[in-house]
Protein backbone atom coordinates (compact mmCIF):
# COMPACT_ATOMS: atom_id res chain seq x y z
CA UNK A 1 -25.53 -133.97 111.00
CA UNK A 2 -26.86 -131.57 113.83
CA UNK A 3 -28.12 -131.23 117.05
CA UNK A 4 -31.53 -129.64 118.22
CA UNK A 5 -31.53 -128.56 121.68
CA UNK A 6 -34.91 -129.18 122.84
CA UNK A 7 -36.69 -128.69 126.48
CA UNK A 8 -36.12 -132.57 127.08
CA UNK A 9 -32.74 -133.22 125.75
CA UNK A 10 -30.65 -133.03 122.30
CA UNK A 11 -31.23 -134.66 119.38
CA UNK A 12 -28.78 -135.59 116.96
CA UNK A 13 -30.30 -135.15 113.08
CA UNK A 14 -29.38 -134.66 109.43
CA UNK A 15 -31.74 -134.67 106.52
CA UNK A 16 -31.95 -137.93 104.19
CA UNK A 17 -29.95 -139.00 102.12
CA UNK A 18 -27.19 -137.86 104.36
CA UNK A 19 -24.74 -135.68 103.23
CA UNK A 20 -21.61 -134.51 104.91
CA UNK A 21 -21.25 -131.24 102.66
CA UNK A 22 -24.87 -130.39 102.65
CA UNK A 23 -25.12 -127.33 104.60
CA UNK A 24 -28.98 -127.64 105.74
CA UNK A 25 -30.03 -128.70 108.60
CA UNK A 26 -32.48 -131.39 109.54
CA UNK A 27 -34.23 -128.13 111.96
CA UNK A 28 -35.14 -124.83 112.01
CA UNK A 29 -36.22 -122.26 114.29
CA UNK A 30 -39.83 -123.25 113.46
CA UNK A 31 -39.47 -126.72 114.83
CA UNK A 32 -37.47 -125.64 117.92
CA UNK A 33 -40.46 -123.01 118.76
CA UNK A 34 -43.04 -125.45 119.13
CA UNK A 35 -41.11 -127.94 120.76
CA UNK A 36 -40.13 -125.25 123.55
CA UNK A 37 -43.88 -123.99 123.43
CA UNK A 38 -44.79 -127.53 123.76
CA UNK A 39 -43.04 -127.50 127.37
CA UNK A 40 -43.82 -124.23 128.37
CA UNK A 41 -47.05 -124.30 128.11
CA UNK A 42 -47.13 -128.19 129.98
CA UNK A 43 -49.21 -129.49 126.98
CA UNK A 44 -50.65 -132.86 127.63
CA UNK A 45 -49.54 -135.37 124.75
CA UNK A 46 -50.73 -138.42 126.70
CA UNK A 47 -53.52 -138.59 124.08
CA UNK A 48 -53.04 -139.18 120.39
CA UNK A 49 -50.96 -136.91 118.56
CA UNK A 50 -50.67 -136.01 114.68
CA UNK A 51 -47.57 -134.49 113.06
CA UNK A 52 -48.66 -133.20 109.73
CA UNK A 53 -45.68 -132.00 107.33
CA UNK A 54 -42.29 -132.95 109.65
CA UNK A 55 -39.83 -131.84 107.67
CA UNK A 56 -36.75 -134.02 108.44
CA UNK A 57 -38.25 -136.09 111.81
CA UNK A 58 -37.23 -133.20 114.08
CA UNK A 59 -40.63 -133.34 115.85
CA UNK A 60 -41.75 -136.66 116.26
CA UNK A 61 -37.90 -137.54 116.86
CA UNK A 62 -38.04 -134.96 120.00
CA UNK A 63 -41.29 -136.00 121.24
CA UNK A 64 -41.10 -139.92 120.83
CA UNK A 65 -37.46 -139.75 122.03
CA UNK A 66 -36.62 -137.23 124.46
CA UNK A 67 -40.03 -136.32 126.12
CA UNK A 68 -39.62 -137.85 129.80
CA UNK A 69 -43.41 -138.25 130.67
CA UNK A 70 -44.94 -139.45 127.53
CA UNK A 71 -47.51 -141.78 127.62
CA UNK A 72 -50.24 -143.01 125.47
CA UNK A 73 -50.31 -143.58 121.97
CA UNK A 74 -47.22 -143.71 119.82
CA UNK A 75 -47.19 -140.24 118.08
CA UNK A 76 -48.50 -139.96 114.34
CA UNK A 77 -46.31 -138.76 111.85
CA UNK A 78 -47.83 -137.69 108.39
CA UNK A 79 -46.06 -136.82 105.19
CA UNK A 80 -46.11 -136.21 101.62
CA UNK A 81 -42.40 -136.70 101.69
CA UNK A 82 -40.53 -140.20 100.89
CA UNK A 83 -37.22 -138.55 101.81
CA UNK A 84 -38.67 -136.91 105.23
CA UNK A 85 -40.13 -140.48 106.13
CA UNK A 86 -36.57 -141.76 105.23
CA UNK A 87 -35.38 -139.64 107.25
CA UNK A 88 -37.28 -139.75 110.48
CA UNK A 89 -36.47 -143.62 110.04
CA UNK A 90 -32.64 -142.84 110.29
CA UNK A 91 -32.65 -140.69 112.95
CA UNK A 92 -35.42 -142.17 115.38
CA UNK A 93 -32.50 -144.91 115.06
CA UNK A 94 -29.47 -142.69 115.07
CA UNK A 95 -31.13 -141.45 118.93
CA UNK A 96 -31.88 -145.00 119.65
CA UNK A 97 -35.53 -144.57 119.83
CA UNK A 98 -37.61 -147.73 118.36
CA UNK A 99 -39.72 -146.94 115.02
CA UNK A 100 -42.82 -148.96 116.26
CA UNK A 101 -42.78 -145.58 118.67
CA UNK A 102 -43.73 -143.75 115.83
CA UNK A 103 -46.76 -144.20 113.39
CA UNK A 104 -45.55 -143.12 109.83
CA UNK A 105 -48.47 -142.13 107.75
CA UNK A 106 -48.67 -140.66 104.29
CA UNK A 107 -50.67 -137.92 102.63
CA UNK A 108 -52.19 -141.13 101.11
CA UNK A 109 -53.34 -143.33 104.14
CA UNK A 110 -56.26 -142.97 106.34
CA UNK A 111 -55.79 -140.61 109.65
CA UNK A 112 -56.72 -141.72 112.64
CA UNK A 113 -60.33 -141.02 113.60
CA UNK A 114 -59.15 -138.94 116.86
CA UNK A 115 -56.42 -136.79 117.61
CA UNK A 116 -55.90 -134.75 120.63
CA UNK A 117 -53.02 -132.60 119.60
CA UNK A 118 -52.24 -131.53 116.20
CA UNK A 119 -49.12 -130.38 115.10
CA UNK A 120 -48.79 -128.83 111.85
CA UNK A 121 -45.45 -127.81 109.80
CA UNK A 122 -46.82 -125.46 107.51
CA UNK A 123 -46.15 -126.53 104.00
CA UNK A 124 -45.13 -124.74 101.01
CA UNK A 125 -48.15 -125.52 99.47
CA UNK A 126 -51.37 -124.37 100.77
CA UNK A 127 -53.25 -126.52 98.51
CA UNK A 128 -51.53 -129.48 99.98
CA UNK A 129 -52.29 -127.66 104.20
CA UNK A 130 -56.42 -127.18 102.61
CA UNK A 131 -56.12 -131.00 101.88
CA UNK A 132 -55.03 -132.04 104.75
CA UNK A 133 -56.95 -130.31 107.02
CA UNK A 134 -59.96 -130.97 105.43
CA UNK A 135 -59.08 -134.74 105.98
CA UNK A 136 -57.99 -134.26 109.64
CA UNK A 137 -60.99 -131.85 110.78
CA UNK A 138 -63.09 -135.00 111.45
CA UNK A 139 -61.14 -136.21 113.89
CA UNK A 140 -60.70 -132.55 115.69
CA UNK A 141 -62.66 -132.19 118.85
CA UNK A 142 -63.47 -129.57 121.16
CA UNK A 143 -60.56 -130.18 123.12
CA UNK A 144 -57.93 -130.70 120.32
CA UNK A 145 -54.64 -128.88 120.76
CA UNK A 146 -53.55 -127.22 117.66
CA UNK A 147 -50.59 -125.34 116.48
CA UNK A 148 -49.26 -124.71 113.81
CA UNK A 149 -45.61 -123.61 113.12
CA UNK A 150 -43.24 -122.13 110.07
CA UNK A 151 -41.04 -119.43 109.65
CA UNK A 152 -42.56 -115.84 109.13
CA UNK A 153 -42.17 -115.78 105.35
CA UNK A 154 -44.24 -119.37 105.14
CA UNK A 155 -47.01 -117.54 107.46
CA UNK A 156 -49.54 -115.95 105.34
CA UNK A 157 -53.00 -114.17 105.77
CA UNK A 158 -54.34 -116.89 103.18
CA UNK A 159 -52.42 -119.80 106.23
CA UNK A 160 -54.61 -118.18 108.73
CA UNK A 161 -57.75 -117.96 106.86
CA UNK A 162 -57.38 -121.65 106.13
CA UNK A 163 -56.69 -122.36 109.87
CA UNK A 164 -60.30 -119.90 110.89
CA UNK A 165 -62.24 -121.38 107.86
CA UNK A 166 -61.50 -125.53 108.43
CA UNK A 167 -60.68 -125.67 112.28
CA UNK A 168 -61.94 -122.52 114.15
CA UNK A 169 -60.55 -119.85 115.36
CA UNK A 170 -56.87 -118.73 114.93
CA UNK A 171 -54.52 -116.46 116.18
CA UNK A 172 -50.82 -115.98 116.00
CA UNK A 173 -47.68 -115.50 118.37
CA UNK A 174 -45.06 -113.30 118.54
CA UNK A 175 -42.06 -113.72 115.86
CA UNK A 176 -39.03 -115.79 117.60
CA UNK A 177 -36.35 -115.91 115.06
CA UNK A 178 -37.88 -115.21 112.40
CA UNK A 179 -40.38 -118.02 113.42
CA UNK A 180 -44.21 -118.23 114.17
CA UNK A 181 -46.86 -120.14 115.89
CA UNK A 182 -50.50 -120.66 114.90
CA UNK A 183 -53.18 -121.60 117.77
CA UNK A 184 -56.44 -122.59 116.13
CA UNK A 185 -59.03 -123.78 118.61
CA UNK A 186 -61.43 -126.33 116.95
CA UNK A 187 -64.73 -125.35 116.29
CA UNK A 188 -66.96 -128.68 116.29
CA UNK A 189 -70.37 -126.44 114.17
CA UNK A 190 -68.21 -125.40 111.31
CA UNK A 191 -69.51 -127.31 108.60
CA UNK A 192 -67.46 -130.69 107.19
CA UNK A 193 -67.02 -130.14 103.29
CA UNK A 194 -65.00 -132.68 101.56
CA UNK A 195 -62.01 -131.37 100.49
CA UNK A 196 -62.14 -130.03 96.81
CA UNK A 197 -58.87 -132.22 95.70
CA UNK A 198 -57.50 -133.71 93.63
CA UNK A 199 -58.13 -131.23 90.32
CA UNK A 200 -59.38 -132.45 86.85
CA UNK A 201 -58.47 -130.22 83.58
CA UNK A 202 -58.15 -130.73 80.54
CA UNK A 203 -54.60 -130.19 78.94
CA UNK A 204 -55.37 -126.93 76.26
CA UNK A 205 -55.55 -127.56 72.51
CA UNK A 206 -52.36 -125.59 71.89
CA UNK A 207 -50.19 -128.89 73.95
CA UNK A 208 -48.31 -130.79 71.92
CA UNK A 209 -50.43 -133.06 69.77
CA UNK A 210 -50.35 -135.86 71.58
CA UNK A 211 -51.42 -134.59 74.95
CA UNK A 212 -53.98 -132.28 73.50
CA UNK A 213 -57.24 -131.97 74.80
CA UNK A 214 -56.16 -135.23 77.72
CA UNK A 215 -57.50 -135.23 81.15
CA UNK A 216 -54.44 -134.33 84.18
CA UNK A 217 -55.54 -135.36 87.77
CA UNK A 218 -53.65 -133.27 90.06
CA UNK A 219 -53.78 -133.73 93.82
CA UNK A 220 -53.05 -131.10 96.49
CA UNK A 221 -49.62 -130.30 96.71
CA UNK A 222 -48.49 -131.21 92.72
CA UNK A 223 -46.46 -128.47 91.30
CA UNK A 224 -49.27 -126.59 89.43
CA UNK A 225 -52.09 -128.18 90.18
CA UNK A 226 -54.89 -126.12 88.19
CA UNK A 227 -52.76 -125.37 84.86
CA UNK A 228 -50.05 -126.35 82.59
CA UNK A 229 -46.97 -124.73 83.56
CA UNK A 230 -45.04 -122.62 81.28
CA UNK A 231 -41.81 -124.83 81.87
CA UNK A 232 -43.47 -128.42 81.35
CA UNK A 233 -44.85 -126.72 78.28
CA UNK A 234 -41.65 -125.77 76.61
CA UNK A 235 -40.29 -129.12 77.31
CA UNK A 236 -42.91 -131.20 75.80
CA UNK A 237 -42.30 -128.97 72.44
CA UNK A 238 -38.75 -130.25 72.63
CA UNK A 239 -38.93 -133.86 73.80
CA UNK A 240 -37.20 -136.58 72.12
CA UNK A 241 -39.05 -138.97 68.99
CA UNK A 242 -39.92 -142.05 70.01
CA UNK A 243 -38.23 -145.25 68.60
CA UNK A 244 -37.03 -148.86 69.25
CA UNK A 245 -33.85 -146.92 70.64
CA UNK A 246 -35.73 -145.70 73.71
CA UNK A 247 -38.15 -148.81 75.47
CA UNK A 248 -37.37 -148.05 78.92
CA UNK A 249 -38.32 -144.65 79.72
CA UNK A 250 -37.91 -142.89 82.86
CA UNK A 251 -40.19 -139.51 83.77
CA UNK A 252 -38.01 -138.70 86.91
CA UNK A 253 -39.32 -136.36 89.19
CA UNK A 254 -42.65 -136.97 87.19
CA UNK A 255 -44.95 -134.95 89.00
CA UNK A 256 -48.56 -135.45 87.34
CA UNK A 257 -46.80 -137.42 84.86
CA UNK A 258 -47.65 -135.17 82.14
CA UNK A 259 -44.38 -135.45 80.07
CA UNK A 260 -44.30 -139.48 80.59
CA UNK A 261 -47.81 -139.76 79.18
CA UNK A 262 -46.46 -137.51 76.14
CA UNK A 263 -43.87 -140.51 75.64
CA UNK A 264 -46.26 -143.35 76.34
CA UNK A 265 -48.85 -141.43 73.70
CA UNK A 266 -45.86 -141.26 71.09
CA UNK A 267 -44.94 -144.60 71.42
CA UNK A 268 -47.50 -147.23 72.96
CA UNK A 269 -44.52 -149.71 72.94
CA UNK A 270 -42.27 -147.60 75.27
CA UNK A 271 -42.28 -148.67 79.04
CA UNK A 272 -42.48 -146.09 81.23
CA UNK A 273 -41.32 -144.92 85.16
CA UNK A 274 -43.08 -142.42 86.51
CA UNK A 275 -41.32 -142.29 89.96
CA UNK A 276 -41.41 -138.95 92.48
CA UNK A 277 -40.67 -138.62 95.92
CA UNK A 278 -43.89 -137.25 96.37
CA UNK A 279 -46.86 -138.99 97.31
CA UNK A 280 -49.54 -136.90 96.12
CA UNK A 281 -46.90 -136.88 92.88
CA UNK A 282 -47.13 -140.39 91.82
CA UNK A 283 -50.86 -140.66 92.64
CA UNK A 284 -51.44 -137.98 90.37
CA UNK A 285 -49.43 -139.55 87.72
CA UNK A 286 -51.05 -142.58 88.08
CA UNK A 287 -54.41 -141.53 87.91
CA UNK A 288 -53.29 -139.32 84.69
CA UNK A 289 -52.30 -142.38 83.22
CA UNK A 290 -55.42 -144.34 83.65
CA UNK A 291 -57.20 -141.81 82.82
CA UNK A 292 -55.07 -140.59 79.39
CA UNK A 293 -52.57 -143.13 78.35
CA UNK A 294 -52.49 -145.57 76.14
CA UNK A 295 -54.28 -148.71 76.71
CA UNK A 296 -51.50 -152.25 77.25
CA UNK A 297 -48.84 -149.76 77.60
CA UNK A 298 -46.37 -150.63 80.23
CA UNK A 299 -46.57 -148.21 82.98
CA UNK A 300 -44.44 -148.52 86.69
CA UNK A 301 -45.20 -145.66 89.13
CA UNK A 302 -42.70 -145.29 92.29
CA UNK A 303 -42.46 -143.03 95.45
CA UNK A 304 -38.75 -143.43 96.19
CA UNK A 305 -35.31 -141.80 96.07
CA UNK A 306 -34.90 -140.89 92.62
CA UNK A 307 -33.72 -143.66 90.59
CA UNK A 308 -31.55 -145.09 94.00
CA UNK A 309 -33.37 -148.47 93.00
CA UNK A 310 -33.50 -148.53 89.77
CA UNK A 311 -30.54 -151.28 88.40
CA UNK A 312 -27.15 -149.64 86.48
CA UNK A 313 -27.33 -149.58 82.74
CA UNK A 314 -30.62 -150.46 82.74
CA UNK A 315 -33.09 -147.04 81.34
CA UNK A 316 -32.32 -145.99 77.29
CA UNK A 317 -33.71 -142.13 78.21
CA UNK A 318 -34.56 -140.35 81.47
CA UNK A 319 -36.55 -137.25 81.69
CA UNK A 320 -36.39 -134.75 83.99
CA UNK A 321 -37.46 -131.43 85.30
CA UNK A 322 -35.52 -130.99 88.62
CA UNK A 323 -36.98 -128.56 91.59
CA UNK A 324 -34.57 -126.07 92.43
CA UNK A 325 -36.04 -125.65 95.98
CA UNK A 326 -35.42 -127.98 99.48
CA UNK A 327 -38.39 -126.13 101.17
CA UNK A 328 -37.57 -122.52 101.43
CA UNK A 329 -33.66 -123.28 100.50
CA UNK A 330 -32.50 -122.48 96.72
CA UNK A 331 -30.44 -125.48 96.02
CA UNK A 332 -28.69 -127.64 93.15
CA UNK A 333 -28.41 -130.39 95.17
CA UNK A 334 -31.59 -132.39 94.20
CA UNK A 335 -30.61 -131.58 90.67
CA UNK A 336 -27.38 -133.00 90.86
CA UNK A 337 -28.32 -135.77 92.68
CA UNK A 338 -30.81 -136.90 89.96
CA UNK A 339 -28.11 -136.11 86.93
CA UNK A 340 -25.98 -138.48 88.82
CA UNK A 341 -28.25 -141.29 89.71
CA UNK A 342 -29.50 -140.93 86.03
CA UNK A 343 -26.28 -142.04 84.74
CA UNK A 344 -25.44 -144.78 86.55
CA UNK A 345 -29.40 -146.30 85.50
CA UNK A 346 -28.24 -145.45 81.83
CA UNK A 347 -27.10 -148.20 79.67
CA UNK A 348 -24.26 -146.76 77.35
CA UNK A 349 -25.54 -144.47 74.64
CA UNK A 350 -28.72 -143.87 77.18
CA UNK A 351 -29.78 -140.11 77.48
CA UNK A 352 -30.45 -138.04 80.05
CA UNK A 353 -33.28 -134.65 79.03
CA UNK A 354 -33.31 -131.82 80.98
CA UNK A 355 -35.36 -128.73 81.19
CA UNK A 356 -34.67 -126.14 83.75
CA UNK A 357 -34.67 -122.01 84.49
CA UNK A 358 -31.90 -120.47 82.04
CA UNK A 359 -29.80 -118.87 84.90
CA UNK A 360 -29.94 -122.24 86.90
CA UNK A 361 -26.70 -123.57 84.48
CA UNK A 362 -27.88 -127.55 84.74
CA UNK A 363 -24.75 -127.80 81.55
CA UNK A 364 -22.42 -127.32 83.72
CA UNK A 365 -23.70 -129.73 86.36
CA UNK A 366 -24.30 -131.70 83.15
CA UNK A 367 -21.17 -131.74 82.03
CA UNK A 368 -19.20 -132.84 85.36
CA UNK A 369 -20.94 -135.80 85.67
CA UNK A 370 -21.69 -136.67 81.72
CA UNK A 371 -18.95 -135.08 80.13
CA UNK A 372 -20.71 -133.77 77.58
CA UNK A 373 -24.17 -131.59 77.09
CA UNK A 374 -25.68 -130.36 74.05
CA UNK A 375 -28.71 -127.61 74.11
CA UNK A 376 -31.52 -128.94 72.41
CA UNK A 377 -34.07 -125.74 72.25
CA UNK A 378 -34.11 -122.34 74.52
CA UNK A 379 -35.92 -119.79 75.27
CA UNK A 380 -35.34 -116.34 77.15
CA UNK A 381 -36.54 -118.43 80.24
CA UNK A 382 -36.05 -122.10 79.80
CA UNK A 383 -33.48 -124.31 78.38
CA UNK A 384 -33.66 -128.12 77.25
CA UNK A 385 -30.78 -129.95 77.52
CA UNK A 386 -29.47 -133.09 76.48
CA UNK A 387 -26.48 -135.35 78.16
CA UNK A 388 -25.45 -138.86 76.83
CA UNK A 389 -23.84 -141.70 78.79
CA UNK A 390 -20.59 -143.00 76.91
């Protein structure tokens, strides 16, 4: 847990699931800019006002919780993130501020048909920002308030030109710690286009067999949304054979559900998860399915905490291509969360598969929590690995 100093008060935070050793914060420099901007400049929020991309709660937290003069309409928090929504529900409580104060939205849901201030984290993806704009530039007027905010290295010429080309015209501030703000003033001629997501391709007719030639739907955001990548690639060459030894099949992490529909295609009397704490993630997946997989087949798709739900001893083989990134943080600790919450879903004899970068060295996170790893295939790059529960 930590605590963000903001014009109106402190906020106490930590990022979801909470983890005393975790070194990250819940906040960055980014957030604390545009909250102090946000005073400075006396900005009226009495009106309604859209979060896009809060990374932890950190901003709708602050301004539902600490801003003394807020009227009007609770705030509007949207994400593509189950843990960030998870996590602005835990600490709007741990500050003793009331959810119903805050409207939680996804990247899925309908946004509201006004909004007077816009805030905007600036994701990773700028596929994902492009979507979301383009679904928010509706309810812009000539009077919106927008900024944008995100550390210098997330702040791009291609950001800005995304900001000029769907909202109006944008400039930039000054670098505060290595942080940035983006003032866009809507412009209410530009024309409305609908936004060009989600993707349709066609997987290429060197895939494995059974995905050959198959349609992916990708929406913004999805790892990869316009290709196959190299590492989903090398781990469909390698996945495991189907068989009455494997029924309950887990694609953790699934993404667009690619490597799940290889399964399903394999073996039409599998049953699948595709679960991913990404919105956009499992609606890809699903729509991949229906669009792809085999017809009856059992299929479950899931936006939640990794397999946190799913019952002990209960999946014969998980699949799994971990990120290696919280944001802009390099970290193992998704990865190891997964490898652990895989083996408690395991029934004995269950595997967990694993591809991941080379230098990452998943076996030895592997074999902590297994005891055991074998390598399955490997490359110069990637490396499939293989971990049973016993």
């Amino acid at each position: 847990m930590n605590r963000l100093t903001t014009p109106w008060g402190d906020a106490e935070l930590a990022r979801f699931p909470e983890d005393p050793r975790d070194p990250l914060r819940a906040w960055d420099a980014a957030d604390e800019y545009l909250l102090r901007h946000l005073a400075e400049e006396s900005t009226d929020l009495s009106g309604t006002v859209a979060v896009v991309g809060d990374r932890w709660g950190a901003l709708v937290t602050s301004l539902a919780g600490l801003h003394p003069e807020r009227t009007g309409p609770a705030p509007v928090q949207i994400t593509d993130s189950f843990l960030a929504r998870e996590a602005t529900r835990a600490n709007l409580a741990r500050n003793g501020v009331e959810e119903a104060s805050v409207r939680l939205l996804t990247t899925r849901d309908t946004p509201p048909d006004r909004v007077d201030v816009l805030l905007v984290r600036v994701p990773r993806s700028l596929a994902l920002l492009e979507d979301q704009l383009h679904r928010l530039a509706p309810a812009l007027h000539a009077g919106t308030v927008v900024v944008g905010t995100g550390m210098v290295k997330e702040i791009h010429t291609s950001t800005l030109q995304l900001f000029e080309r769907l909202v109006g015209p944008t400039r930039t501030s000054l670098a505060v710690k290595k942080a940035r703000l983006i003032f866009s003033t809507p412009d209410p001629s530009l024309p409305r286009t609908p936004s060009p997501w989600p993707l349709r391709y066609a997987l290429p007719d060197d895939a494995p067999a059974p995905v050959a030639g198959r349609t992916v739907v990708n929406h913004a955001g999805v790892f990869c949304a316009d290709r196959l990548d190299i590492g989903t690639r090398f781990f469909l060459r390698h996945l495991p054979t189907a068989g009455p030894g494997r029924r309950r099949v887990v694609d953790l992490g699934c993404g667009n559900g690619v490597v799940g529909l290889t399964m399903a295609l394999a073996d039409p009397d599998a049953e699948l998860l595709f679960t991913d704490e990404s919105y956009q993630a499992v609606a890809s997946a699903e729509e991949t399915y229906r669009e792809s997989g085999p017809a009856g087949t059992k299929a479950e798709f899931v936006v939640g905490d990794g397999l946190a739900d799913v019952p002990a001893d209960s999946v014969d083989l998980v699949l799994n291509n971990p990120p290696f990134h919280s944001h802009q943080a390099t970290t193992d600790r998704t990865a190891r969360r997964m490898f652990t919450d895989a083996r408690r879903a395991l029934r004995p004899g269950g595997e967990l598969w694993v591809v991941g970068n080379r230098h990452l060295g998943y076996h030895v996170t592997l074999r902590r929590i297994f005891g055991n790893c074998q390598v399955v295939a490997g490359s110069p790059k990637f490396v499939v690995l293989r971990a049973a529960k016993r």
